[in-house]
Protein backbone atom coordinates (compact mmCIF):
# COMPACT_ATOMS: atom_id res chain seq x y z
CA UNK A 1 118.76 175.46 133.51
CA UNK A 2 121.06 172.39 133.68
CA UNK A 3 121.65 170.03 136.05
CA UNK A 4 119.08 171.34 137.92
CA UNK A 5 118.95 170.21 141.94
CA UNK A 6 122.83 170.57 142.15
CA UNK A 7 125.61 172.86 142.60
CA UNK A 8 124.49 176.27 141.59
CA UNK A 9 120.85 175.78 140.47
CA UNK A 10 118.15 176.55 142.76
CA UNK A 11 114.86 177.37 143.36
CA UNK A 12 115.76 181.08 143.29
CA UNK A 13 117.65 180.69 139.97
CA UNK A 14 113.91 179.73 138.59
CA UNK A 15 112.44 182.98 140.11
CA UNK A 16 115.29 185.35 138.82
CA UNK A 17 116.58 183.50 135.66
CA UNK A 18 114.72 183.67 132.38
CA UNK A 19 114.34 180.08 132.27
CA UNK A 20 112.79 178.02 129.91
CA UNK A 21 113.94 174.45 130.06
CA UNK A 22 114.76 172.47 133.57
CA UNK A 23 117.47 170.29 133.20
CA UNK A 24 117.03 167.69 135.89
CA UNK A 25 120.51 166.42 137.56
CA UNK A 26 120.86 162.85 136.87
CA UNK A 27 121.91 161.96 140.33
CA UNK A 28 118.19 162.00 140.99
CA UNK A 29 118.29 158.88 139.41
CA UNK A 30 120.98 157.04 140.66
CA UNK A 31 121.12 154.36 142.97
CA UNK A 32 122.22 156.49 146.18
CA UNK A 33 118.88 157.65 147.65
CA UNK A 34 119.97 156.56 151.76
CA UNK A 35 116.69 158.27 152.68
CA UNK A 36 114.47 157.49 149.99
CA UNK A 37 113.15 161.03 148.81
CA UNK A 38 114.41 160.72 145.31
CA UNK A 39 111.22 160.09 143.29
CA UNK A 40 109.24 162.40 145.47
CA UNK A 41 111.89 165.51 144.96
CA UNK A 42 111.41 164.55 141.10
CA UNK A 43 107.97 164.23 141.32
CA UNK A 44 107.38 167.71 142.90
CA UNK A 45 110.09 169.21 140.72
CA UNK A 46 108.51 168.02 137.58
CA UNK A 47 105.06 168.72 138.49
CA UNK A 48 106.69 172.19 139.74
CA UNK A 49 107.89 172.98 136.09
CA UNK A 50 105.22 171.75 134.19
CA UNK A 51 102.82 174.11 136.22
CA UNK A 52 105.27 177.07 135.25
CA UNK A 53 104.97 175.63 131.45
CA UNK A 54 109.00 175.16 131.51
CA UNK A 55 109.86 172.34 129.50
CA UNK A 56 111.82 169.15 132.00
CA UNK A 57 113.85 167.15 130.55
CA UNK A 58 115.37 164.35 132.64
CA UNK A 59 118.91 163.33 132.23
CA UNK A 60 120.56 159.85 133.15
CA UNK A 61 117.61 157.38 132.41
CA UNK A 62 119.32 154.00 132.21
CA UNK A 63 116.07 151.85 132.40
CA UNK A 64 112.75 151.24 131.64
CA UNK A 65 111.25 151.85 135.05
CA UNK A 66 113.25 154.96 135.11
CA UNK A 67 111.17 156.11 131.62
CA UNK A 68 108.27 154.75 132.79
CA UNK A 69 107.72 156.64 136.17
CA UNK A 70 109.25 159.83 134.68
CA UNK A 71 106.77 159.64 132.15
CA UNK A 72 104.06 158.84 135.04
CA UNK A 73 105.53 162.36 136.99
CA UNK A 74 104.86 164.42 133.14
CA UNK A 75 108.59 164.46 131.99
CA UNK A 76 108.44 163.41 128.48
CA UNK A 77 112.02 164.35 127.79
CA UNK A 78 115.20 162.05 128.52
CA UNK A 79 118.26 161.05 127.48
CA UNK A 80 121.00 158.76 128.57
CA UNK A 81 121.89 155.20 128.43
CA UNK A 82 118.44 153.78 128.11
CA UNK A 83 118.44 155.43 124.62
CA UNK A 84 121.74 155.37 123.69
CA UNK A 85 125.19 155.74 124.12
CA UNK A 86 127.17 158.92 123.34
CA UNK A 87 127.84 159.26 119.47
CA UNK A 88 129.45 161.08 116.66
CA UNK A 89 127.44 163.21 114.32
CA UNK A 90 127.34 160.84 111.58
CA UNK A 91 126.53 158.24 114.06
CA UNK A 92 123.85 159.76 115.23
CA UNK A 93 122.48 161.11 111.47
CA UNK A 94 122.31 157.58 110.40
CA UNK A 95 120.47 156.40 113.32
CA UNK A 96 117.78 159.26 112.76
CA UNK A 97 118.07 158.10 109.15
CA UNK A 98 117.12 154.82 110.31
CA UNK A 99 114.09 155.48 112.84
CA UNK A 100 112.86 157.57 110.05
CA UNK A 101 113.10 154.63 107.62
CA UNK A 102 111.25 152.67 110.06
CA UNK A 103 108.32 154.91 110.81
């Protein structure tokens, strides 16, 4: 389910879907939290999907204290800026080409 915790995705969607994946809305991450519930919603939400074995991937991590407490919460999925920018294919197969040079 993408973008999960906006727009059409809810916690009925989970019940009634055949959901594997959560897809976790990256505005979770962003700097607007005015009441400060963000990392608790994610928190319970990841913790929510792990306990129904659904895969979470978080979307949006810019930084390392993002990875670090998403990893903390059980979400060892993410993508965005911290990792890298959007790319073209053969952008992106060299760069695997690379990492798998390296390791």
């Amino acid at each position: 389910m993408d973008d999960f915790g906006s727009g059409y995705s809810s916690l009925n969607m989970l019940k009634e879907a055949p959901v594997d994946e959560i897809k976790l809305d990256m505005r979770f991450l962003s700097a607007a939290d005015p009441y400060g519930r963000a990392e608790e919603i994610l928190h319970m939400i990841i913790t929510m999907g792990n306990d129904m074995k659904l895969s979470i991937i978080a979307e949006g991590v810019e930084t390392e204290q993002q990875k670090v407490m998403l990893q903390g919460f059980g979400c060892n999925k993410a993508q965005g800026y911290f990792y890298a920018r959007p790319m073209r294919e053969a952008e992106y197969t060299e760069l695997l080409r690379k990492e798998k040079e390296e390791n």
